[in-house]
Protein backbone atom coordinates (compact mmCIF):
# COMPACT_ATOMS: atom_id res chain seq x y z
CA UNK A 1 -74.54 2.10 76.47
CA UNK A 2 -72.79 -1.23 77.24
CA UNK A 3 -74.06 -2.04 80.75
CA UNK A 4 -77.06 -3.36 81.39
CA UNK A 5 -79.81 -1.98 84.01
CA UNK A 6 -79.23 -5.07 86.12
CA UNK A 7 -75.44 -3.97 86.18
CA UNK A 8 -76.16 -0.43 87.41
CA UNK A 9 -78.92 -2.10 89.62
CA UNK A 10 -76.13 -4.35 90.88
CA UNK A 11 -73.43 -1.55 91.24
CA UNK A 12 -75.34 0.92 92.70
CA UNK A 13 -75.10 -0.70 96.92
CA UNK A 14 -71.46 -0.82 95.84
CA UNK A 15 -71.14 2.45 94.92
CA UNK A 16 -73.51 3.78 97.78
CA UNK A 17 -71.16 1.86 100.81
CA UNK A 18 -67.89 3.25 98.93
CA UNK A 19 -68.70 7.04 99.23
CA UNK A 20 -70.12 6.41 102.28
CA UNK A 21 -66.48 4.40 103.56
CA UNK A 22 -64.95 7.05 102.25
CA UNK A 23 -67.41 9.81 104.20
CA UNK A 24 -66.23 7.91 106.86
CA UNK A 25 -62.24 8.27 106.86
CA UNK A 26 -62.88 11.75 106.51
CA UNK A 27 -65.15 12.75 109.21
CA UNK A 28 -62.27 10.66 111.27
CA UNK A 29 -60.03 13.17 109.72
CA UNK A 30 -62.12 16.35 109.93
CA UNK A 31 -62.77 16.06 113.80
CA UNK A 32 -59.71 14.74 115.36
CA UNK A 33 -57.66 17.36 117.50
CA UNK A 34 -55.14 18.08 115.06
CA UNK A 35 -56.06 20.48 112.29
CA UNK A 36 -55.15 18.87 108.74
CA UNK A 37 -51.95 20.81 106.59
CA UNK A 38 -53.67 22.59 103.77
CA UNK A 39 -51.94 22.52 100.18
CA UNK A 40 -52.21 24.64 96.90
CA UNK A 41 -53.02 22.97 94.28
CA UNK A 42 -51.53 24.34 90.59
CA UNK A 43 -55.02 25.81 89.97
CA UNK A 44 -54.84 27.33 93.09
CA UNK A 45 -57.21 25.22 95.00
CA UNK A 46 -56.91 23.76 98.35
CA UNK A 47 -56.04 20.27 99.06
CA UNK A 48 -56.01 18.34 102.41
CA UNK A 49 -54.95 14.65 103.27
CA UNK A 50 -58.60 13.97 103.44
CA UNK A 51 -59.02 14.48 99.81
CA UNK A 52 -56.14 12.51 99.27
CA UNK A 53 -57.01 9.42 101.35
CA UNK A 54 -60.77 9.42 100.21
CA UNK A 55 -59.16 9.62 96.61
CA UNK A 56 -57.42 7.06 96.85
CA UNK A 57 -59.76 4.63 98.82
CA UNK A 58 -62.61 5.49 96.22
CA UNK A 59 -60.40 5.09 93.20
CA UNK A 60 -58.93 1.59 94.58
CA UNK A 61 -62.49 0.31 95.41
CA UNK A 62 -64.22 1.25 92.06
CA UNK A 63 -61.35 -0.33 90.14
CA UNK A 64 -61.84 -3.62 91.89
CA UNK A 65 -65.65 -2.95 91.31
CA UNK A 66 -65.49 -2.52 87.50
CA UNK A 67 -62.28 -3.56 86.79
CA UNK A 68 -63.10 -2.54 83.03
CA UNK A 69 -63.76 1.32 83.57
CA UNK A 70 -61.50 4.10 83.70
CA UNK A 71 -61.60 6.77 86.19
CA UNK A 72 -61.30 10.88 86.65
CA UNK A 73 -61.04 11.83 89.83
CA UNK A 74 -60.24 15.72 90.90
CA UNK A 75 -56.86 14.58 93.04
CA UNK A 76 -55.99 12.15 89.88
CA UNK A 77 -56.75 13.75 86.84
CA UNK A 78 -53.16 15.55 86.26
CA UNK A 79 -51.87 11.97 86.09
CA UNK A 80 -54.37 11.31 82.83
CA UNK A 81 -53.36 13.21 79.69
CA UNK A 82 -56.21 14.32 77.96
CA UNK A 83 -55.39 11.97 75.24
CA UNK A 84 -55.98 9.28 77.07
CA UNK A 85 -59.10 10.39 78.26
CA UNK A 86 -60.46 12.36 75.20
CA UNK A 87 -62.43 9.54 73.55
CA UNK A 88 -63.31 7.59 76.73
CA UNK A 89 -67.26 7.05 76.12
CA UNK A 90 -67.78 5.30 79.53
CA UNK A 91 -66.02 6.38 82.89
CA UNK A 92 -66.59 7.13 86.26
CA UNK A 93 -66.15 10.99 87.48
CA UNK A 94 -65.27 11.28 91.58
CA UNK A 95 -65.05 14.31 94.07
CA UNK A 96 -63.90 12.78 96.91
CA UNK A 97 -64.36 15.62 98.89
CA UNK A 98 -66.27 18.22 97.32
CA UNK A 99 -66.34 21.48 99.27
CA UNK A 100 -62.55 21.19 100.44
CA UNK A 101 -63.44 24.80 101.54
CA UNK A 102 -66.32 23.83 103.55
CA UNK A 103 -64.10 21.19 105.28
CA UNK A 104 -61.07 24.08 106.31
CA UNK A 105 -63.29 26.48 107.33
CA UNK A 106 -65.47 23.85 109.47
CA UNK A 107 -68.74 24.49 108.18
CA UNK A 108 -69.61 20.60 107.89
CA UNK A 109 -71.12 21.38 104.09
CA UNK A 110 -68.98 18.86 102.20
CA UNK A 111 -69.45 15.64 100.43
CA UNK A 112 -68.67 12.55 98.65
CA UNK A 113 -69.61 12.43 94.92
CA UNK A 114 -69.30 9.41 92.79
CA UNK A 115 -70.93 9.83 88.81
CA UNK A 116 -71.00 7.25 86.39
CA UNK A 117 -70.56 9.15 82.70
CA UNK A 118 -71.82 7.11 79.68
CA UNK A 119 -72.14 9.16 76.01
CA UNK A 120 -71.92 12.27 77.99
CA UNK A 121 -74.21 11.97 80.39
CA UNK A 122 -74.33 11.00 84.35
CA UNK A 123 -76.31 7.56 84.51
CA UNK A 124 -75.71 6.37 88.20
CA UNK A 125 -75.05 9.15 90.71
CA UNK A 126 -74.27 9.48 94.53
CA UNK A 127 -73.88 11.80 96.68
CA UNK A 128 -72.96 11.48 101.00
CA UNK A 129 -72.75 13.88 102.99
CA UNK A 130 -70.61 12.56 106.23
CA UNK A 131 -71.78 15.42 108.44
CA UNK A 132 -75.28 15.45 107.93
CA UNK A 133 -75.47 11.81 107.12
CA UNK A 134 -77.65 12.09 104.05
CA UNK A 135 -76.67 9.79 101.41
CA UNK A 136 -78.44 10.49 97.69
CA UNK A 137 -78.70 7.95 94.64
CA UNK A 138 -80.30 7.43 91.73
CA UNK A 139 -79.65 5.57 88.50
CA UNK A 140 -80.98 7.08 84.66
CA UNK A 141 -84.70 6.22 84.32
CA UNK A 142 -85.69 5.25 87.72
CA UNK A 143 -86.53 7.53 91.10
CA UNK A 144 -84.28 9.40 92.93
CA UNK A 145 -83.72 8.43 96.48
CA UNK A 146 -82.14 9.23 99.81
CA UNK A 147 -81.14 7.53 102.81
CA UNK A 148 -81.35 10.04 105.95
CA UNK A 149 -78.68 9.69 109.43
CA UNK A 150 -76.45 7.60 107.92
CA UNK A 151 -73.93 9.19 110.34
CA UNK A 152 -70.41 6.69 110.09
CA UNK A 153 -70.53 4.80 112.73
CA UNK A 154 -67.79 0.95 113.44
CA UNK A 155 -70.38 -1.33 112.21
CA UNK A 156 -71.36 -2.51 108.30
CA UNK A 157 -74.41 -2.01 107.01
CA UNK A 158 -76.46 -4.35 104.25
CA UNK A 159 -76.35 -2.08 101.37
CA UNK A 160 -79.02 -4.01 99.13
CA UNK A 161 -81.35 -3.74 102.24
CA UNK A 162 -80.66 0.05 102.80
CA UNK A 163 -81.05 0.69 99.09
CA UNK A 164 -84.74 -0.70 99.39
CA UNK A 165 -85.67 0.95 102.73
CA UNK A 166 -84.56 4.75 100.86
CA UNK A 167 -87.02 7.32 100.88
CA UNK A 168 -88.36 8.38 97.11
CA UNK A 169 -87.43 12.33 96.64
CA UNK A 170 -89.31 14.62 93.90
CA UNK A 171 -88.69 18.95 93.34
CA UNK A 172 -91.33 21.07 93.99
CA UNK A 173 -93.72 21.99 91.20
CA UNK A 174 -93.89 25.43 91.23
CA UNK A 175 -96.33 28.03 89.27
CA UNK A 176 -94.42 31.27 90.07
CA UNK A 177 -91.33 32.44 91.48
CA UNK A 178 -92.48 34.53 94.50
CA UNK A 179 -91.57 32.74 97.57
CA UNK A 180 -88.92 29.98 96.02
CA UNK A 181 -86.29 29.04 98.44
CA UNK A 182 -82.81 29.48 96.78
CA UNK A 183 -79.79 27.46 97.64
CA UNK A 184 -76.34 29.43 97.24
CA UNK A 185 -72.99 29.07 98.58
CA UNK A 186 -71.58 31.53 101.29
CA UNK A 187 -69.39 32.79 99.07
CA UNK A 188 -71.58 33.61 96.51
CA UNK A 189 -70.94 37.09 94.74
CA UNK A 190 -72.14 39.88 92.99
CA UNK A 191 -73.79 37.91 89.94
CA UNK A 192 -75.70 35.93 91.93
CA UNK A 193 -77.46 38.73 94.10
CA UNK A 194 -77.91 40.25 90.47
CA UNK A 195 -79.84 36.82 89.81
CA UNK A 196 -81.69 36.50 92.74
CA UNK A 197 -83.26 40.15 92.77
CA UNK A 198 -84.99 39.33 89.47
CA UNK A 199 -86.92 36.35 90.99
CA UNK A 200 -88.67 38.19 93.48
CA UNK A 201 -89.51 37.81 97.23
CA UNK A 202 -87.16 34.17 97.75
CA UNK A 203 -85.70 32.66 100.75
CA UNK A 204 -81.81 31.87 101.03
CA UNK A 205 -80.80 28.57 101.86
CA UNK A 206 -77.29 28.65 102.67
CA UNK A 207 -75.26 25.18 101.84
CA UNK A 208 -71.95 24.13 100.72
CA UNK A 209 -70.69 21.04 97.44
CA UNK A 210 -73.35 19.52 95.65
CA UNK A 211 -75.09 19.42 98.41
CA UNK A 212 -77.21 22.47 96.96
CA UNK A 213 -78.04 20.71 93.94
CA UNK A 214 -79.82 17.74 96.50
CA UNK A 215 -81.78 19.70 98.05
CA UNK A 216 -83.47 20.95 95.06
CA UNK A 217 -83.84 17.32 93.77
CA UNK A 218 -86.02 16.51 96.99
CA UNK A 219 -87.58 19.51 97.25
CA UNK A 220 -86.31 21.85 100.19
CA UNK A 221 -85.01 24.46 97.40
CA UNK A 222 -86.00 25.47 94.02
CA UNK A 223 -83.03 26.77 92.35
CA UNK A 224 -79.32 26.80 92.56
CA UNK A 225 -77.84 28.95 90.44
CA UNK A 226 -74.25 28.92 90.00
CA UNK A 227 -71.90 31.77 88.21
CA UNK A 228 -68.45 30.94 89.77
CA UNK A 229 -66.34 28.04 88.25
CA UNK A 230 -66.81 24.64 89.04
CA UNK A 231 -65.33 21.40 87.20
CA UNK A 232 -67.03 18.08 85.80
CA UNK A 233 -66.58 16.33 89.05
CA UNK A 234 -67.92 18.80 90.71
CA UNK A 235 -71.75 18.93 89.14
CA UNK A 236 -72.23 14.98 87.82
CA UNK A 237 -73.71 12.96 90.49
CA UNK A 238 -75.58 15.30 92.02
CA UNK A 239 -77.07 16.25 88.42
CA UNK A 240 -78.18 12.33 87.88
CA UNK A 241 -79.92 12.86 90.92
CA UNK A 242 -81.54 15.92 90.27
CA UNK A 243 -82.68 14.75 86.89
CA UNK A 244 -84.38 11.05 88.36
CA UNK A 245 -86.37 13.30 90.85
CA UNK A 246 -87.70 15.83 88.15
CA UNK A 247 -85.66 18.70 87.85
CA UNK A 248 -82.86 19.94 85.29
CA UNK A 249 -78.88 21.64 85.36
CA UNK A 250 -79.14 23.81 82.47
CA UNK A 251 -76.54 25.94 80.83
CA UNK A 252 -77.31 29.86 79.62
CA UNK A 253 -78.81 28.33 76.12
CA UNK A 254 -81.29 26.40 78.80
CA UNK A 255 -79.72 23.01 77.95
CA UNK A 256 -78.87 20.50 80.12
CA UNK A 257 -75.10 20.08 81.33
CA UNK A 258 -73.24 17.42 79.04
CA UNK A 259 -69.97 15.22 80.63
CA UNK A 260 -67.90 16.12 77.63
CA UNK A 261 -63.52 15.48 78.32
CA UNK A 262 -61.91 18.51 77.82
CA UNK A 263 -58.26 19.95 78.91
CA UNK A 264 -59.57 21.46 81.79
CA UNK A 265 -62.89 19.18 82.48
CA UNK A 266 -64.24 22.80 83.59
CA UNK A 267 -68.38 23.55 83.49
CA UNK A 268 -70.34 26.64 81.84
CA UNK A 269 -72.25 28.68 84.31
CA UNK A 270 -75.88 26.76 84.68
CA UNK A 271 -78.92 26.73 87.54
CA UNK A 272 -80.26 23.18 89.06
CA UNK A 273 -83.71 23.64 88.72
CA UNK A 274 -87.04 21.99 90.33
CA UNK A 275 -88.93 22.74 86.71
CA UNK A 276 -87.03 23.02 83.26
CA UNK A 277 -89.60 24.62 81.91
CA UNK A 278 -90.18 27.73 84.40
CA UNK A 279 -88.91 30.11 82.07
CA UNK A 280 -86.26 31.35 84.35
CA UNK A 281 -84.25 34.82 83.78
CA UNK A 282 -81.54 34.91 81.67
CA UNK A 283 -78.15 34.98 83.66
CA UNK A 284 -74.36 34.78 82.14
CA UNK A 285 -72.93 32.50 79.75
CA UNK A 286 -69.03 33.27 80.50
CA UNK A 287 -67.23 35.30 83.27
């Protein structure tokens, strides 16, 4: 890869005080009096202004940040032909509000995800949720971290300090399945109860965005299996995380995830795991 460890080391503060800026405009958004207009997307997902402001405040802050790397971002993408994109080796990948859902429907479950991709893979990942006030990072190679109550408030804080005061976060090492907490969306359906009745006894932890995948990387859920569709964007930063603290996103095959441009930038089914090598139960590769 081109940039250095200093350079990620450098970028990460940056990248940590954008998604949380952007956290910020919209838990403005999400609880002023007014409820928000909700669009349809082409895909037939829903879009607020909150997606679109963070969008654009992320996008306009990591181009001034590294001037010299492109950008897919969920809102954006439709205004990159795949062309462009196809043989980008370096680029960053942004949900600015992942769990749009979770944001409509007032659950408080959403976040801010911000992936650096290099050679197919997420190097520097973070991940803020505005309503809990959790922020996650971690960079390729070093620990995983998170910085707890970082609820926006009108003052700014000193990232580089804030980035040294984060609390280390490792999975769980588990020996069997009996009595592994699972994290699963509300909505999840059929495939998933399927899923979960072959690992036993487990406990449901309920949680919306990638927000799952964090609490497996420091260790308040084993698994998160998911057998619904979900995009690039969607999975990246959260997987970084995941991976610096111990754990794995594997596909059916039982390999990891890989940040490859496509068309439609969509993932394969996989489960964020505490252990790679728990031999876990076969599930789905397609719908």
């Amino acid at each position: 890869m081109s940039e250095t460890p200093f350079e990620l080391d450098k970028w990460l503060p940056e990248v940590c005080r954008i998604a949380y800026e952007a956290g910020c405009q919209i838990s403005t958004l999400y609880h002023q009096n007014e409820r928000l207009a909700v669009d349809m997307k082409g895909d037939g997902t829903p879009v607020t202004e909150a997606d679109k402001q963070a969008d654009e405040f992320i996008s306009t802050a990591l181009q001034a940040l590294t001037p010299h790397i492109p950008l897919v971002t969920e809102e954006s993408v439709a205004d990159v032909p795949f062309e462009t994109r196809s043989d980008w080796a370096c680029y960053w990948l942004v949900d600015p509000l992942d769990g749009t859902k979770e944001f409509i429907e007032r659950t408080g479950e959403f976040s801010v995800n911000i992936a650096l991709i290099v050679n197919h893979e997420p190097v520097l990942g973070v991940v803020y949720g505005p309503e809990g006030g959790d922020c996650y990072f971690s960079i390729k190679g070093q620990p995983a971290y998170k910085l707890p109550g970082l609820i926006p408030i009108d003052k700014p804080f000193n990232w580089p300090v804030l980035i040294h005061q984060a609390d280390t976060i490792k999975v769980n090492q588990i020996t069997e399945w009996q009595g592994i907490k699972i994290a699963v969306s509300r909505r999840h359906g059929g495939m998933i109860q399927r899923y979960i009745a072959q690992l036993g006894h487990a406990e449901l932890i309920h949680m919306g965005s990638a927000l799952k995948t964090c609490l497996v990387a420091e260790g308040r859920a084993d698994i998160y299996p998911r057998f619904g569709p979900t995009s690039l964007w969607d999975t990246a930063a959260a997987h970084c995380i995941l991976n610096s603290a111990g754990g794995a996103v594997l596909n059916a095959a039982g390999h990891p995830l890989q940040y490859v441009q496509t068309a439609s930038l969509l993932n394969p089914f996989f489960i964020a795991v505490c252990s790679e090598d728990a031999h876990w139960p076969a599930f789905p590769a397609v719908l």
